[in-house]
C-alpha atoms as a PDB file:
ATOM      1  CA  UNK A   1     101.633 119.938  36.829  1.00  0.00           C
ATOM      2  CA  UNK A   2      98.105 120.414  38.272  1.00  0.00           C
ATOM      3  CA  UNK A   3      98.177 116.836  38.929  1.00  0.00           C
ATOM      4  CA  UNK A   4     100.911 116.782  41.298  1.00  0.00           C
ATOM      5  CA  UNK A   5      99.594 119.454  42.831  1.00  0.00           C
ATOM      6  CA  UNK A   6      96.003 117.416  43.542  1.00  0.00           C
ATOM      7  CA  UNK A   7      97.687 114.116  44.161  1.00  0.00           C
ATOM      8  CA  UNK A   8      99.765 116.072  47.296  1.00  0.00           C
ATOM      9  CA  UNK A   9      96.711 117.949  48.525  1.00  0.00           C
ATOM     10  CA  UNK A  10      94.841 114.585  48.763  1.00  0.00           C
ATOM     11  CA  UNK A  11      97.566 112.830  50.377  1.00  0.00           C
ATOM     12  CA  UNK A  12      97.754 115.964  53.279  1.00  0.00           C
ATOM     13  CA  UNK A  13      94.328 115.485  53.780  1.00  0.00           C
ATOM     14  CA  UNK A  14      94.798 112.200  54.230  1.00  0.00           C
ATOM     15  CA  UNK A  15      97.770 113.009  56.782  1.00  0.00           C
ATOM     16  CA  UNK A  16      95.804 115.437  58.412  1.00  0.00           C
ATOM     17  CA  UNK A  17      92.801 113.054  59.099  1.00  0.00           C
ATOM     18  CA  UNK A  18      95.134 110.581  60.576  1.00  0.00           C
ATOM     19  CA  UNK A  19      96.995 113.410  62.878  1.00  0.00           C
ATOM     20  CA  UNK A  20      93.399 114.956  63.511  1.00  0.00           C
ATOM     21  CA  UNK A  21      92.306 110.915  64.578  1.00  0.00           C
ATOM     22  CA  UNK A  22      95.112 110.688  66.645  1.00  0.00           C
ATOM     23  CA  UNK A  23      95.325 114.037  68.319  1.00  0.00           C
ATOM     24  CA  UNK A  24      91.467 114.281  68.870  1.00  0.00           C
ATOM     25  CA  UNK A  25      90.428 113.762  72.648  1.00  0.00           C
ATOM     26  CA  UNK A  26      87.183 112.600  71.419  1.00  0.00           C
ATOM     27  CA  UNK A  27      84.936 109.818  72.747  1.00  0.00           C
ATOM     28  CA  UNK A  28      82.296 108.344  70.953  1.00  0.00           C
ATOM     29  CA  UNK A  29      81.719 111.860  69.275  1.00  0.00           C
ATOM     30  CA  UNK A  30      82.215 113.798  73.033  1.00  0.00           C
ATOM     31  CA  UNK A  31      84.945 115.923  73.898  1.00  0.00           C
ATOM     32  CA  UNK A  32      85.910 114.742  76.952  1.00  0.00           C
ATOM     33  CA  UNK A  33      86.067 117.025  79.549  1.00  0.00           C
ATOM     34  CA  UNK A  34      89.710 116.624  81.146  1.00  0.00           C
ATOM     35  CA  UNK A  35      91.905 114.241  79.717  1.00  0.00           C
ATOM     36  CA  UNK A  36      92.273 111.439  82.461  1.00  0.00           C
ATOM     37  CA  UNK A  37      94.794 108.578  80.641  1.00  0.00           C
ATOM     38  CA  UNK A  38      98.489 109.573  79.994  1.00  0.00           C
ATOM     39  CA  UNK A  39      98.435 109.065  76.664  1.00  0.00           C
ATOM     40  CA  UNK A  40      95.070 111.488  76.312  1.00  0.00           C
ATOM     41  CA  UNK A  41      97.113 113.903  77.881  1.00  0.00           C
ATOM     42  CA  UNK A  42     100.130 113.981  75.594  1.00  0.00           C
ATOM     43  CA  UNK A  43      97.749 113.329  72.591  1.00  0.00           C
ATOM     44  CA  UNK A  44      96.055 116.829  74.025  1.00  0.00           C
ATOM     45  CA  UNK A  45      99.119 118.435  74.770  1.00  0.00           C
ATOM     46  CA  UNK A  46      99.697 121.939  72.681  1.00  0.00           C
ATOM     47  CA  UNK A  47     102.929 121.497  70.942  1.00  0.00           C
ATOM     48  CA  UNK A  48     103.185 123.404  68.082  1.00  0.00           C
ATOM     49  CA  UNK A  49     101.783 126.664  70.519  1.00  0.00           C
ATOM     50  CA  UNK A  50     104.498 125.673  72.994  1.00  0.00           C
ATOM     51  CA  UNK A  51     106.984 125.065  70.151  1.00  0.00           C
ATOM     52  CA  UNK A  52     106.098 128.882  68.624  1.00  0.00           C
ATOM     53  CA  UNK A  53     105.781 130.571  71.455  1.00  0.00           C
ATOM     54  CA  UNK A  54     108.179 129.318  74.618  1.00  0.00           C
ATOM     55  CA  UNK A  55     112.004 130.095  73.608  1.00  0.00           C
ATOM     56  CA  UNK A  56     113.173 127.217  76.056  1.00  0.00           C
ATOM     57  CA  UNK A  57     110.929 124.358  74.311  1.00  0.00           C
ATOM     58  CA  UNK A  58     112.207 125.130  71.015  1.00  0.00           C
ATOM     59  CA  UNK A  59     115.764 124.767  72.492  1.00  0.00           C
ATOM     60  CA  UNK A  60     115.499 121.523  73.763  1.00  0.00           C
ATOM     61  CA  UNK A  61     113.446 120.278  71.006  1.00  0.00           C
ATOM     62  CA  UNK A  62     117.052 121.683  68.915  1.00  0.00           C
ATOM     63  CA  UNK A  63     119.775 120.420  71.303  1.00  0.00           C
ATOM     64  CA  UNK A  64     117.988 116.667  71.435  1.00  0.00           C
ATOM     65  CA  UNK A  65     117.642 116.493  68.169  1.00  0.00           C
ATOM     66  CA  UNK A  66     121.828 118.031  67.801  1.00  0.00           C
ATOM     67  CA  UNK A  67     122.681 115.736  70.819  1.00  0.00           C
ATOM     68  CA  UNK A  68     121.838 112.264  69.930  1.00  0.00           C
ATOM     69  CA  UNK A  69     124.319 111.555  67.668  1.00  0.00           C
ATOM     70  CA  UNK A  70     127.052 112.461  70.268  1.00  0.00           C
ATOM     71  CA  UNK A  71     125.483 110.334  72.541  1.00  0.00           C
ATOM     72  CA  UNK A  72     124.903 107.446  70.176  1.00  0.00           C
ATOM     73  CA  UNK A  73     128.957 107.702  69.721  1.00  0.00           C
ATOM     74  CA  UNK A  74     129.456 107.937  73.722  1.00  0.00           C
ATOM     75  CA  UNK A  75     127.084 104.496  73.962  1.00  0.00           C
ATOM     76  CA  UNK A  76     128.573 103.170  71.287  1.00  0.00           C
ATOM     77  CA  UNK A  77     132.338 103.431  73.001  1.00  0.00           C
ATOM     78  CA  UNK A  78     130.967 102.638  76.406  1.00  0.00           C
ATOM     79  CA  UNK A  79     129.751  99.503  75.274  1.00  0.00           C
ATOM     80  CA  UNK A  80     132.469  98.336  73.076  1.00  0.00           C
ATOM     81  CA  UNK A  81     134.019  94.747  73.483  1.00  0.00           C
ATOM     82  CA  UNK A  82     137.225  96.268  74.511  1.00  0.00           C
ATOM     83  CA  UNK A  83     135.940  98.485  76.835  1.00  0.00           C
ATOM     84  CA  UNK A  84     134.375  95.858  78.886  1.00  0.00           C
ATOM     85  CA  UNK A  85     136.990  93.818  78.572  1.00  0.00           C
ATOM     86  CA  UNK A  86     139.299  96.893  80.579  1.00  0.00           C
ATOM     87  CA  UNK A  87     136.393  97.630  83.078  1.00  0.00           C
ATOM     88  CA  UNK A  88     136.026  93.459  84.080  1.00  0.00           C
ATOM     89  CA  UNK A  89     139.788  93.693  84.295  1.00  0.00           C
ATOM     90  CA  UNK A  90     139.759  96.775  86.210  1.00  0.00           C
ATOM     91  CA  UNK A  91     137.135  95.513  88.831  1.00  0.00           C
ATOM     92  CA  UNK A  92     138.778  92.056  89.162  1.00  0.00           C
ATOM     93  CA  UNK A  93     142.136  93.707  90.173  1.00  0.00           C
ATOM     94  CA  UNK A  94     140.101  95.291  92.837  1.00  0.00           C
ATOM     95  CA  UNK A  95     138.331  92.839  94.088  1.00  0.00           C
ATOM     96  CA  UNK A  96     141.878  90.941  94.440  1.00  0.00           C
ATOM     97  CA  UNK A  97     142.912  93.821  96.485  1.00  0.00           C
ATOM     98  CA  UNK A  98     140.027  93.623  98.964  1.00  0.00           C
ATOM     99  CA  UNK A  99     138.673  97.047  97.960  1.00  0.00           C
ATOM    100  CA  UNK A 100     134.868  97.682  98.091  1.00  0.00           C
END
């Protein structure tokens, strides 16, 4: 049992060292003082305070995450053969007519 317990402590510190590589806005051992590229800046970013702490950045994290399946479905219909088959029907009918 103890074992387990090692083997998933090593393998979170392993996690954390790659998170802590990643999110670190260091520079050849500097902090750097403002974060100038775009990807510094999101690296920097504090999400998990944002995520505890502001009620509408949970939300949206929530209704993405609920969301893309619907819209996944939507795509999925919007782009179906059929469909474009109707819609290149539909616009050669009124380009026949003269319409704009």
């Amino acid at each position: 049992m103890a074992e387990k317990g090692e083997i998933k402590s090593a393998s979170s510190s392993h996690l954390e060292e790659l998170v802590d590589r990643f999110k670190s806005n260091k520079m050849s051992g500097r902090t750097m003082k403002y974060p100038y590229t775009i990807t510094a800046k999101f690296l920097s970013f504090p999400y998990k305070y944002y995520y505890k702490n502001v009620w509408a950045f949970r939300y949206y994290v929530f209704s993405v995450v609920l969301c893309m399946p619907i819209f996944y479905k939507i795509q999925k219909l919007a782009c179906s053969p059929a469909n474009v088959a109707k819609f290149a029907e539909k616009a050669a009918k009124e380009k026949a007519a003269g319409g704009h």
